[in-house]
C-alpha atoms as a PDB file:
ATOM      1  CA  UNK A   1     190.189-191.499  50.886  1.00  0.00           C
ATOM      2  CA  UNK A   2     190.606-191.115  47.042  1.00  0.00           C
ATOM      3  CA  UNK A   3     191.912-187.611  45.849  1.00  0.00           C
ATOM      4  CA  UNK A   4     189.990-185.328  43.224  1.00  0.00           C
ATOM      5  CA  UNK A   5     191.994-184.588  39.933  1.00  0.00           C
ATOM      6  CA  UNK A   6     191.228-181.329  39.858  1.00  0.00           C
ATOM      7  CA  UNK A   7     191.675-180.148  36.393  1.00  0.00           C
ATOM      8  CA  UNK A   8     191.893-175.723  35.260  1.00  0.00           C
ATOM      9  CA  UNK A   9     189.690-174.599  33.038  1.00  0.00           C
ATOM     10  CA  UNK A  10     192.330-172.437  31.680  1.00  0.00           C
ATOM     11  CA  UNK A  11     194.265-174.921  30.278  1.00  0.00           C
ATOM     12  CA  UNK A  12     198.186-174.574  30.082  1.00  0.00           C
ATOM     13  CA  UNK A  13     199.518-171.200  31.676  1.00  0.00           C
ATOM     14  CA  UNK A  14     200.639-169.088  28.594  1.00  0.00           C
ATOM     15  CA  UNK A  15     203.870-167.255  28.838  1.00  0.00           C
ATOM     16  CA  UNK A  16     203.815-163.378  29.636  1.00  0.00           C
ATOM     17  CA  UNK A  17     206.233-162.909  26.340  1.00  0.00           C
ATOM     18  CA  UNK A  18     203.548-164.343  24.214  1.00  0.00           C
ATOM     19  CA  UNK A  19     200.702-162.341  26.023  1.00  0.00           C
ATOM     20  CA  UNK A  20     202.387-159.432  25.434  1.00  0.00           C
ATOM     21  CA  UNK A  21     203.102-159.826  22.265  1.00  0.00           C
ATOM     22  CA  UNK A  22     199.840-161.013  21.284  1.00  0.00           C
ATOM     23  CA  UNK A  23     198.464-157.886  22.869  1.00  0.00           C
ATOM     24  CA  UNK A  24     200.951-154.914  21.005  1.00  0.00           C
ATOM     25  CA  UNK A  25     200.338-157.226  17.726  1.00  0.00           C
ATOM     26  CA  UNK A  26     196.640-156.417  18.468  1.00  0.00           C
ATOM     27  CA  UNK A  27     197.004-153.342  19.493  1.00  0.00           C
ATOM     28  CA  UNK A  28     199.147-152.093  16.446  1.00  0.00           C
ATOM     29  CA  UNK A  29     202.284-151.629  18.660  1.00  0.00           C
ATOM     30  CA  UNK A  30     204.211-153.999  18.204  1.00  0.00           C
ATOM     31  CA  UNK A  31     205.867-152.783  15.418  1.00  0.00           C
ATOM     32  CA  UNK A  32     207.054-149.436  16.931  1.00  0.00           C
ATOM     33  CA  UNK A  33     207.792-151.308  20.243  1.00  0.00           C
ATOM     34  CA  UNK A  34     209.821-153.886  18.000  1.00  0.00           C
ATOM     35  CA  UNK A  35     211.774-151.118  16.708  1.00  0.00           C
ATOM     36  CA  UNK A  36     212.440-148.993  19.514  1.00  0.00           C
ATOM     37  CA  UNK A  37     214.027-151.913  21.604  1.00  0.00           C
ATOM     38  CA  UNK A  38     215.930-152.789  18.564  1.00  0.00           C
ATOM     39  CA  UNK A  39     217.247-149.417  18.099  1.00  0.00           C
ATOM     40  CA  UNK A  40     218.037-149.503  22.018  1.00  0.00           C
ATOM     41  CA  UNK A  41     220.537-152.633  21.871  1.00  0.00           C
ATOM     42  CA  UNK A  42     222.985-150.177  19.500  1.00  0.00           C
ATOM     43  CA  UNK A  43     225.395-149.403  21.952  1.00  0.00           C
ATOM     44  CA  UNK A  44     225.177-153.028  22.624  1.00  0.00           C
ATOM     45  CA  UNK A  45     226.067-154.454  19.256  1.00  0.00           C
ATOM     46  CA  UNK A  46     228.492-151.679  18.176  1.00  0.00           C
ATOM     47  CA  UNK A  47     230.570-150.755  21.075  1.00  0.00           C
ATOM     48  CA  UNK A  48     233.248-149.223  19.588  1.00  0.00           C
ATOM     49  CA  UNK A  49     230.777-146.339  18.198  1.00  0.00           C
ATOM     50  CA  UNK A  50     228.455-145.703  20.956  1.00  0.00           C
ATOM     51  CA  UNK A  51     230.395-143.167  22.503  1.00  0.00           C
ATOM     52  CA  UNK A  52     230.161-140.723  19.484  1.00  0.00           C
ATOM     53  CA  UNK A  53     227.068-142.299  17.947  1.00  0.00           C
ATOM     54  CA  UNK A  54     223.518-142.903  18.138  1.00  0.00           C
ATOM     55  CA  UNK A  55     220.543-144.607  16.193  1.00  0.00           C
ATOM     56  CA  UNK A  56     217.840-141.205  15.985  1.00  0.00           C
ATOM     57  CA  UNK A  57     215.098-142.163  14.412  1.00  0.00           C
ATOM     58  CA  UNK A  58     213.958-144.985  11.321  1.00  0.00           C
ATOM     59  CA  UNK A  59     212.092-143.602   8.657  1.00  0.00           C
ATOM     60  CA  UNK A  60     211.194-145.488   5.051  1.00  0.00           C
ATOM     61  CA  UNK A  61     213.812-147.783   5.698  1.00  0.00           C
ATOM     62  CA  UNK A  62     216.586-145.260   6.156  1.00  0.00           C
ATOM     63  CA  UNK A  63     218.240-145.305   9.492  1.00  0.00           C
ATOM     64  CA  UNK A  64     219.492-141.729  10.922  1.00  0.00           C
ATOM     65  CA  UNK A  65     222.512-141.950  13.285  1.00  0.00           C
ATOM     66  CA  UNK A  66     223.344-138.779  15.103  1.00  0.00           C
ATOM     67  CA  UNK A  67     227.467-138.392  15.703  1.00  0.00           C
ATOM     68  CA  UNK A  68     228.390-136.065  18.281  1.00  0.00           C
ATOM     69  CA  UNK A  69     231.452-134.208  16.223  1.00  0.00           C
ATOM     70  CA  UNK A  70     231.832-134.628  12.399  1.00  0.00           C
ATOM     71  CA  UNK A  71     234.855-136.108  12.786  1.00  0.00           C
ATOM     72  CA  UNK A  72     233.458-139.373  13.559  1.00  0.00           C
ATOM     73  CA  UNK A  73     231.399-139.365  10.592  1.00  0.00           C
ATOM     74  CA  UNK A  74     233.694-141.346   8.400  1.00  0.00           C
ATOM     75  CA  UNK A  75     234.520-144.237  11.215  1.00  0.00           C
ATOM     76  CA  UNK A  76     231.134-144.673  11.540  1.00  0.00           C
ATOM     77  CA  UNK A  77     230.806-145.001   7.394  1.00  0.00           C
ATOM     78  CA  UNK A  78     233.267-147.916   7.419  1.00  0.00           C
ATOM     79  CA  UNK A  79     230.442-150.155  10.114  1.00  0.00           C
ATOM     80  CA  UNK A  80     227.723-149.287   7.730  1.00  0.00           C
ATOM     81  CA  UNK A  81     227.541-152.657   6.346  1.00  0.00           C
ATOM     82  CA  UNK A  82     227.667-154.526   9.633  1.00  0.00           C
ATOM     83  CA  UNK A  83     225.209-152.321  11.519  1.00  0.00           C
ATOM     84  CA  UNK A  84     222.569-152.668   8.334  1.00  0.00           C
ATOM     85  CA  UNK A  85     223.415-156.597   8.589  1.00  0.00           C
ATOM     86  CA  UNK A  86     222.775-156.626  12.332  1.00  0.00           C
ATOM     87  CA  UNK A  87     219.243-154.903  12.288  1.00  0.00           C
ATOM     88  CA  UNK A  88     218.500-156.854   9.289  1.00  0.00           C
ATOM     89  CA  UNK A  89     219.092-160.111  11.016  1.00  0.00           C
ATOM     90  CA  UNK A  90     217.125-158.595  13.807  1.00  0.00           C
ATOM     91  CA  UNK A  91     214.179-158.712  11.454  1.00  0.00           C
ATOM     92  CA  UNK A  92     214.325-154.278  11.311  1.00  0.00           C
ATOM     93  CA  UNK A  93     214.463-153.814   7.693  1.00  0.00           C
ATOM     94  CA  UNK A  94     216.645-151.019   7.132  1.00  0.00           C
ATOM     95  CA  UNK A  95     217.222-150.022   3.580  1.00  0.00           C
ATOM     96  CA  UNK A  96     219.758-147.182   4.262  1.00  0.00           C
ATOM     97  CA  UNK A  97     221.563-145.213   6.873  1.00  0.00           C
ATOM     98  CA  UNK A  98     222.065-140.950   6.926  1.00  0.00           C
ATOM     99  CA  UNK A  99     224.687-140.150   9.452  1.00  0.00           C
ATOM    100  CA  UNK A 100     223.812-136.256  10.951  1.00  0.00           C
ATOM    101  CA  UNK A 101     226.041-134.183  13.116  1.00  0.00           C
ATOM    102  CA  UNK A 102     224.182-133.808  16.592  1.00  0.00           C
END
């Protein structure tokens, strides 16, 4: 007895990633959802800031970062460059960042 190919008409399974993706690009989400999981990885990236500090919201480019006490303010001022580097290689343009007591 021969066997059948059987063959899908579905073609080749497509990643969930790329479904999802394709789906918030269509949707006109992607871009917030881009940004929000971006802002998320913070803590992540900068360690030595996320107990004090916080990414709070992106507006126009400009970054807000909420410090718990004003005292932190200027050690977060010296990882300006490096956190506006890291979102920028990220693919989050971010023009500027406003550091606000929380």
């Amino acid at each position: 007895m021969r066997e059948k190919e059987v063959k899908s008409s579905f073609g080749k399974p497509t990643p969930l990633g790329e479904v999802l993706e394709s789906f918030l690009k269509k949707e006109g989400l992607f871009s917030p959802v881009h940004t929000f999981i971006l802002l998320s990885r913070f803590g992540e990236w900068f360690p030595q800031l996320a107990d004090f500090c916080r990414p709070g919201k992106l507006r126009e480019g400009v970054l807000y970062l909420e410090v718990d006490d004003p005292l932190w303010t200027l050690e977060v001022k010296k990882c300006i460059p490096d956190i506006i580097q890291r979102f920028q290689e990220e693919g989050l343009e971010i023009k500027k960042i406003k550091i606000q007591c929380h």
